[in-house]
Every structure is written in structure tokens, then in C-alpha cells.
PDB file of N, CA and C in Angstrom:
ATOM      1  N   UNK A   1     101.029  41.716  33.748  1.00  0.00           N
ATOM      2  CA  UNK A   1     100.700  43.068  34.123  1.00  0.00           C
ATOM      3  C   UNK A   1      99.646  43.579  33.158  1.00  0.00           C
ATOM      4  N   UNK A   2      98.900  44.072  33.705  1.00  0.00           N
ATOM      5  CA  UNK A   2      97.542  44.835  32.901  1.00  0.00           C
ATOM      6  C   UNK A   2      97.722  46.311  33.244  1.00  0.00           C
ATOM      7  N   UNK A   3      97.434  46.767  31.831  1.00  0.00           N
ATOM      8  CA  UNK A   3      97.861  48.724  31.545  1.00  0.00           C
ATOM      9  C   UNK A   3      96.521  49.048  30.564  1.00  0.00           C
ATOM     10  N   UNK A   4      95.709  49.305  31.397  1.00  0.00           N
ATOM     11  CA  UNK A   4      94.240  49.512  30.391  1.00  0.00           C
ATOM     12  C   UNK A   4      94.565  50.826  30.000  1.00  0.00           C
ATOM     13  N   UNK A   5      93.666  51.386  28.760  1.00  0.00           N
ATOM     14  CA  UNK A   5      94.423  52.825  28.399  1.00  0.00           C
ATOM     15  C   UNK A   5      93.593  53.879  29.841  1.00  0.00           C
ATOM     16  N   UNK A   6      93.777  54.519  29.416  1.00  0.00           N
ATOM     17  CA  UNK A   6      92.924  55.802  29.896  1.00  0.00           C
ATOM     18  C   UNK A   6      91.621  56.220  29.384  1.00  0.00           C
ATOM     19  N   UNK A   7      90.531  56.609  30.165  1.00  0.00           N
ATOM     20  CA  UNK A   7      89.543  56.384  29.235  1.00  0.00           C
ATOM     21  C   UNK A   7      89.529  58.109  28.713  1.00  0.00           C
ATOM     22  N   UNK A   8      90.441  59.270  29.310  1.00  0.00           N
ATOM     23  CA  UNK A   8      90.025  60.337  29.302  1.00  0.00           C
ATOM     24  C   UNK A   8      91.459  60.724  28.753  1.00  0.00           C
ATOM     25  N   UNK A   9      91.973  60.565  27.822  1.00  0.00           N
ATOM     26  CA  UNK A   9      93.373  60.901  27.648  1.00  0.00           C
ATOM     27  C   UNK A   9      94.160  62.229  27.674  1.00  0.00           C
ATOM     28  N   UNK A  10      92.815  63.023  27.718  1.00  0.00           N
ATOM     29  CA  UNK A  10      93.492  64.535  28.105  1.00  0.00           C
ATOM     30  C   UNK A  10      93.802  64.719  29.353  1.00  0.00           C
ATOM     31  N   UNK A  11      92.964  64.511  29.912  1.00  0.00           N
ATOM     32  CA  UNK A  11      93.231  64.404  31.034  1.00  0.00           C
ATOM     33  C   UNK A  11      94.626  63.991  31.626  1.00  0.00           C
ATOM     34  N   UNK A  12      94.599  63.165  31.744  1.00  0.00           N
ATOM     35  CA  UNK A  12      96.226  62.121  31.670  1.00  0.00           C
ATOM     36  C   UNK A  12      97.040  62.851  31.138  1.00  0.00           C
ATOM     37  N   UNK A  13      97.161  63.268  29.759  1.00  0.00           N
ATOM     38  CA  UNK A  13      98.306  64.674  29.321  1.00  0.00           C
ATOM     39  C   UNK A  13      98.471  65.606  30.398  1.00  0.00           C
ATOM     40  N   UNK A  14      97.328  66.007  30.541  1.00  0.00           N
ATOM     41  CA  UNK A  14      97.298  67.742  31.625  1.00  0.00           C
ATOM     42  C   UNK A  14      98.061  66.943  33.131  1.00  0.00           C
ATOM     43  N   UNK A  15      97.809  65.727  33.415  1.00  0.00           N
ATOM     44  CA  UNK A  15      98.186  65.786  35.032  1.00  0.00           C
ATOM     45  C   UNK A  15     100.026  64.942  34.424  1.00  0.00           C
ATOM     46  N   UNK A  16     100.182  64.598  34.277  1.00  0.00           N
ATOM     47  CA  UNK A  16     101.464  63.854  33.624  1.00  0.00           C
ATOM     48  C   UNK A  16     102.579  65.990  33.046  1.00  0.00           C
ATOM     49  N   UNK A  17     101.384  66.033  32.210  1.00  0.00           N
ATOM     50  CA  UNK A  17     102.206  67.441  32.211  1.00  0.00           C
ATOM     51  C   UNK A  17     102.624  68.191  33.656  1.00  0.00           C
ATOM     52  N   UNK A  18     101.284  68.592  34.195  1.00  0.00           N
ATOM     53  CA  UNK A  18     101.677  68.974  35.560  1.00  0.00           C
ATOM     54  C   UNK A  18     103.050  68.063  36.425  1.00  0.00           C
ATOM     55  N   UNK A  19     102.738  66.946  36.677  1.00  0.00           N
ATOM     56  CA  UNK A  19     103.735  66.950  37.286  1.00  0.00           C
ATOM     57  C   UNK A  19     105.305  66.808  36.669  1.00  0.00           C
ATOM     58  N   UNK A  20     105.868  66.979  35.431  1.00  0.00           N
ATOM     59  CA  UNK A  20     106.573  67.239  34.877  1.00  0.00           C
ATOM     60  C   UNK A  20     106.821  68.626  35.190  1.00  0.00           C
ATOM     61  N   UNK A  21     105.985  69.764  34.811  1.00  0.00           N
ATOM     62  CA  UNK A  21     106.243  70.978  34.885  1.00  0.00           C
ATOM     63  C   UNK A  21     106.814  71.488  36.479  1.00  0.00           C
ATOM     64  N   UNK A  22     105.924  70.485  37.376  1.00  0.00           N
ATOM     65  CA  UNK A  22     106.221  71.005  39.035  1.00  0.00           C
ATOM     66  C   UNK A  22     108.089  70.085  39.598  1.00  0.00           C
ATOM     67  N   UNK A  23     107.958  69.780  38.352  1.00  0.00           N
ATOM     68  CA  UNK A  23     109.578  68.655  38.839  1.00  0.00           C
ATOM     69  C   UNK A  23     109.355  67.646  40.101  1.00  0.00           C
ATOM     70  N   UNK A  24     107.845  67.244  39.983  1.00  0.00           N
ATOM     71  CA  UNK A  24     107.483  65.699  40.645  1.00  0.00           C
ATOM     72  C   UNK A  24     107.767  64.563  40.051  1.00  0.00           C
ATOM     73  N   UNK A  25     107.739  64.198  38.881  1.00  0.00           N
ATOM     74  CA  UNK A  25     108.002  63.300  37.588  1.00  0.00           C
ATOM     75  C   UNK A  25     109.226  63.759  37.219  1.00  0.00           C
ATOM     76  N   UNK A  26     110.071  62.938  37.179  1.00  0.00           N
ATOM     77  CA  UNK A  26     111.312  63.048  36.578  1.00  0.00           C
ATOM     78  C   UNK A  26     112.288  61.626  35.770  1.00  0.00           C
ATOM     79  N   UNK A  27     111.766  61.931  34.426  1.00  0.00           N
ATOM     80  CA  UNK A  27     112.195  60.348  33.558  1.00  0.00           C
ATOM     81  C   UNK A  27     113.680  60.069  33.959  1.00  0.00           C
ATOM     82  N   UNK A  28     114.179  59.201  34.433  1.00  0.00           N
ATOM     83  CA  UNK A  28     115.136  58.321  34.377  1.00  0.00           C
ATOM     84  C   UNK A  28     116.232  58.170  32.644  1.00  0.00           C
ATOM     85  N   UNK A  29     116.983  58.990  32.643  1.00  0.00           N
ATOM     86  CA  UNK A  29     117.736  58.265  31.716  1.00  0.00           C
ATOM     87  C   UNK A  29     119.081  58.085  31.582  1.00  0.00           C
ATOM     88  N   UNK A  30     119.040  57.080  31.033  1.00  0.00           N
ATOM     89  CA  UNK A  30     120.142  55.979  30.666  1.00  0.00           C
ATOM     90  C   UNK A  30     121.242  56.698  29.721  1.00  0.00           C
ATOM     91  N   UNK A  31     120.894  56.808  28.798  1.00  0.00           N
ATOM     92  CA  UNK A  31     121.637  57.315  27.679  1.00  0.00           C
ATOM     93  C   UNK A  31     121.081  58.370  26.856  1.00  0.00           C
ATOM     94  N   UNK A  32     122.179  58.831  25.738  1.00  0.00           N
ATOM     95  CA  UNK A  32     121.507  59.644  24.726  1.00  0.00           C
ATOM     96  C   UNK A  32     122.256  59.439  23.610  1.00  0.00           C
ATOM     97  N   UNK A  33     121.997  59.501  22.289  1.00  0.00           N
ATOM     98  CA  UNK A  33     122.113  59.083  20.893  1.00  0.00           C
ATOM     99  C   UNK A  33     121.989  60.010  20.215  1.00  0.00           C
ATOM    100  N   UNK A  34     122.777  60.192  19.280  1.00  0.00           N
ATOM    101  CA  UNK A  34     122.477  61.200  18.532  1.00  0.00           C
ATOM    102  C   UNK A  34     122.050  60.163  17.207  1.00  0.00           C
ATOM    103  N   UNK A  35     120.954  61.267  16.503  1.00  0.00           N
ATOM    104  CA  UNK A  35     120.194  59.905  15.295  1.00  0.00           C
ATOM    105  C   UNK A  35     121.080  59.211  14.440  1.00  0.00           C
ATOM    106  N   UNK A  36     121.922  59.785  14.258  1.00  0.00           N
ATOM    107  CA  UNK A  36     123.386  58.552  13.364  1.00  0.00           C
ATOM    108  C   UNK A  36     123.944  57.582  13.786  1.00  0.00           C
ATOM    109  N   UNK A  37     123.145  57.832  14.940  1.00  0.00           N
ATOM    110  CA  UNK A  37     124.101  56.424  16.223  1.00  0.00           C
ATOM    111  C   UNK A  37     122.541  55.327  16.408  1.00  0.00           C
ATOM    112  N   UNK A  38     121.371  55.288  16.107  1.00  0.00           N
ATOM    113  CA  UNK A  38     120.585  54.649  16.219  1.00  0.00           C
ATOM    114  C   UNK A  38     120.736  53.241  16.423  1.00  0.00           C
ATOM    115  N   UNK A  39     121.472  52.500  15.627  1.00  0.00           N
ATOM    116  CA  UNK A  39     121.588  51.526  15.531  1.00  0.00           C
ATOM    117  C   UNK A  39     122.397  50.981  16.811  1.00  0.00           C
ATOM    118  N   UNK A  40     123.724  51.575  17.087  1.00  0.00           N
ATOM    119  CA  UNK A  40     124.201  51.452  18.080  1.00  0.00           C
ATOM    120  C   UNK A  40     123.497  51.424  19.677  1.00  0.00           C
ATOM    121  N   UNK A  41     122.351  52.396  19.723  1.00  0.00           N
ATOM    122  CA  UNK A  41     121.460  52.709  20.784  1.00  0.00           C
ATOM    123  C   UNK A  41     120.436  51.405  20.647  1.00  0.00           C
ATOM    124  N   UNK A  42     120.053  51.214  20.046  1.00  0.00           N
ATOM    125  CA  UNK A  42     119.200  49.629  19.421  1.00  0.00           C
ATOM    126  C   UNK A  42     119.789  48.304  20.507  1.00  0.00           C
ATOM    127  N   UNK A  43     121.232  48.437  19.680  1.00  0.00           N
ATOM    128  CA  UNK A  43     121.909  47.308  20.085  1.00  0.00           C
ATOM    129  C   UNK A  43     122.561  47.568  21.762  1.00  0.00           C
ATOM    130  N   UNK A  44     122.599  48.886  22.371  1.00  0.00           N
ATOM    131  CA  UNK A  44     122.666  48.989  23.843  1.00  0.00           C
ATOM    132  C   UNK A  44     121.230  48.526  24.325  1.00  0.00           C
ATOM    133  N   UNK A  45     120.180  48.739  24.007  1.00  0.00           N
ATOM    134  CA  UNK A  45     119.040  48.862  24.851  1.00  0.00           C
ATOM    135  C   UNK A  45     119.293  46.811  24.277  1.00  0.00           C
ATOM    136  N   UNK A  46     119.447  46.362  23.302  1.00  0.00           N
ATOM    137  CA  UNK A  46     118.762  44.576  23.446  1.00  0.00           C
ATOM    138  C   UNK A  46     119.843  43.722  24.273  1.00  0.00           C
ATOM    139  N   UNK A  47     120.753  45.070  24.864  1.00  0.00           N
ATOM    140  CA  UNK A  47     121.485  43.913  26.132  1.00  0.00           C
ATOM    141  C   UNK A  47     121.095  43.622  27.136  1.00  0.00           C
ATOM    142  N   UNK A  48     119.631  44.151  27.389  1.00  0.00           N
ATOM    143  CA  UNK A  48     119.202  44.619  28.880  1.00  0.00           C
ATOM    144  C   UNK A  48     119.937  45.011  30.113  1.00  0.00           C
ATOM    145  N   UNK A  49     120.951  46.159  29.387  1.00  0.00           N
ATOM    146  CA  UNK A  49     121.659  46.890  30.641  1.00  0.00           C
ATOM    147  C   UNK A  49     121.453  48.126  30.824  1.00  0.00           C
ATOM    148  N   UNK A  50     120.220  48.553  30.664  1.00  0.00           N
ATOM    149  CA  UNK A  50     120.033  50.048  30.386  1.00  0.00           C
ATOM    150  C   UNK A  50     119.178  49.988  31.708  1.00  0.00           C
ATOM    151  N   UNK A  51     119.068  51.064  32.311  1.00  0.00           N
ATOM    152  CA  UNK A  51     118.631  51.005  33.449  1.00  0.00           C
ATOM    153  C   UNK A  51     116.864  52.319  33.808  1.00  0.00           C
ATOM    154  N   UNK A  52     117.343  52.977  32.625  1.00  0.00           N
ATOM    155  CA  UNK A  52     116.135  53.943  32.486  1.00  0.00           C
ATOM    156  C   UNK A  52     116.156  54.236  30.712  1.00  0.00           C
ATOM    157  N   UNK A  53     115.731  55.449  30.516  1.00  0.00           N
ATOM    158  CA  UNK A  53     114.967  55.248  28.816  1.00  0.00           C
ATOM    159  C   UNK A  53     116.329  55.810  28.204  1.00  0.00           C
ATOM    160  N   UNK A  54     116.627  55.524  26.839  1.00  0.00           N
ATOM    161  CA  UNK A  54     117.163  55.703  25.810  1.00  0.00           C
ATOM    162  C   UNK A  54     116.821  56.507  24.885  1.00  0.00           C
ATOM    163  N   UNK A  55     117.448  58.180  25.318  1.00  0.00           N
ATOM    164  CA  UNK A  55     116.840  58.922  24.323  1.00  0.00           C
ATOM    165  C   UNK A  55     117.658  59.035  22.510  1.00  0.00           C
ATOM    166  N   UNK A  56     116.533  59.040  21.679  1.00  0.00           N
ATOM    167  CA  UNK A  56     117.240  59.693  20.575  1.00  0.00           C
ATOM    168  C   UNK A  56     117.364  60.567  20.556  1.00  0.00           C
ATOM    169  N   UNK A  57     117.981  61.397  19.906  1.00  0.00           N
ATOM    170  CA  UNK A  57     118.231  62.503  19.652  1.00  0.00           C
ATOM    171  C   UNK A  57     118.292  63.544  17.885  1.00  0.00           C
ATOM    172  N   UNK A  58     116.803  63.472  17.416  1.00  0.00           N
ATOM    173  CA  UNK A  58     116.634  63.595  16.490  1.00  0.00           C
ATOM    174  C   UNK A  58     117.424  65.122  15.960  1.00  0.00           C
ATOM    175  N   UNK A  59     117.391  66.370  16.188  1.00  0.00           N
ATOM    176  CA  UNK A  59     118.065  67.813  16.213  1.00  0.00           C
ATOM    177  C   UNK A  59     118.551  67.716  17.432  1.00  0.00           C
ATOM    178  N   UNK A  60     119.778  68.676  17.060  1.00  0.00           N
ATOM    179  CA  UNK A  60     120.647  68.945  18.389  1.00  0.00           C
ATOM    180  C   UNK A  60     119.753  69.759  19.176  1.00  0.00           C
ATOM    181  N   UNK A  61     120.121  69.277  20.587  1.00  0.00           N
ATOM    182  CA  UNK A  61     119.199  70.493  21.980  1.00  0.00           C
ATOM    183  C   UNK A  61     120.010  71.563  21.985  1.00  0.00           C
ATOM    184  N   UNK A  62     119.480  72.605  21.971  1.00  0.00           N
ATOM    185  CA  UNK A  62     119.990  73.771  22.547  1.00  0.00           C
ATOM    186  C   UNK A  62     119.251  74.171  23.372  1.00  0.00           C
ATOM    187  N   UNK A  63     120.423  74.749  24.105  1.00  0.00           N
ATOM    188  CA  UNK A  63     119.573  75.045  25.465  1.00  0.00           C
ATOM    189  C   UNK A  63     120.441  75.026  27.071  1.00  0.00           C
TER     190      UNK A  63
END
């Protein structure tokens, strides 16, 4: 598979943002970690059973 960059990378931010903001794009995820658990999240994602992304979780979300 070939993933050349972008030659205009703002660009790419602004439309990637857009469709995030319009709730067209919507990341897939798998799990969530809180950062003390890193290692543990490491060792879920090198089983290859994760099925979308593995977030850390550096500060708690509020919200």
C-alpha cells in the first residue's frame, strides 16, 4: 500500500476537521486506557484483536 503525504497539509487539517465537526468521520474505537495502564493497552493492541484505535488517556475527560 502506498500513502504519499499530502502535498498541502492544511488543507487536509481543515477538510478532515470539517468532516469531524459535521459528524461524517467518525474514529472507530476499540478501547480506552487510562495513562497508568499503558503498558497493558501496548500489550492489548500486539494481540491483534483490537478492532479500531486504542485511545490513551493522558488527563481525565470531562465532559
Amino acid at each position: 500500500m502506498v500513502c504519499p503525504l499530502p502535498l498541502d497539509s492544511q488543507a487536509v487539517v481543515n477538510h478532515l476537521r470539517h468532516l469531524i465537526e459535521s459528524g461524517t468521520f467518525r474514529p472507530v474505537v476499540d478501547r480506552y486506557y487510562p495513562l497508568d495502564r499503558i503498558v497493558e493497552a501496548y500489550r492489548y493492541v500486539e494481540t491483534g484483536q483490537k478492532i479500531g484505535n486504542v485511545v490513551i488517556e493522558v488527563a481525565p475527560v470531562h465532559g
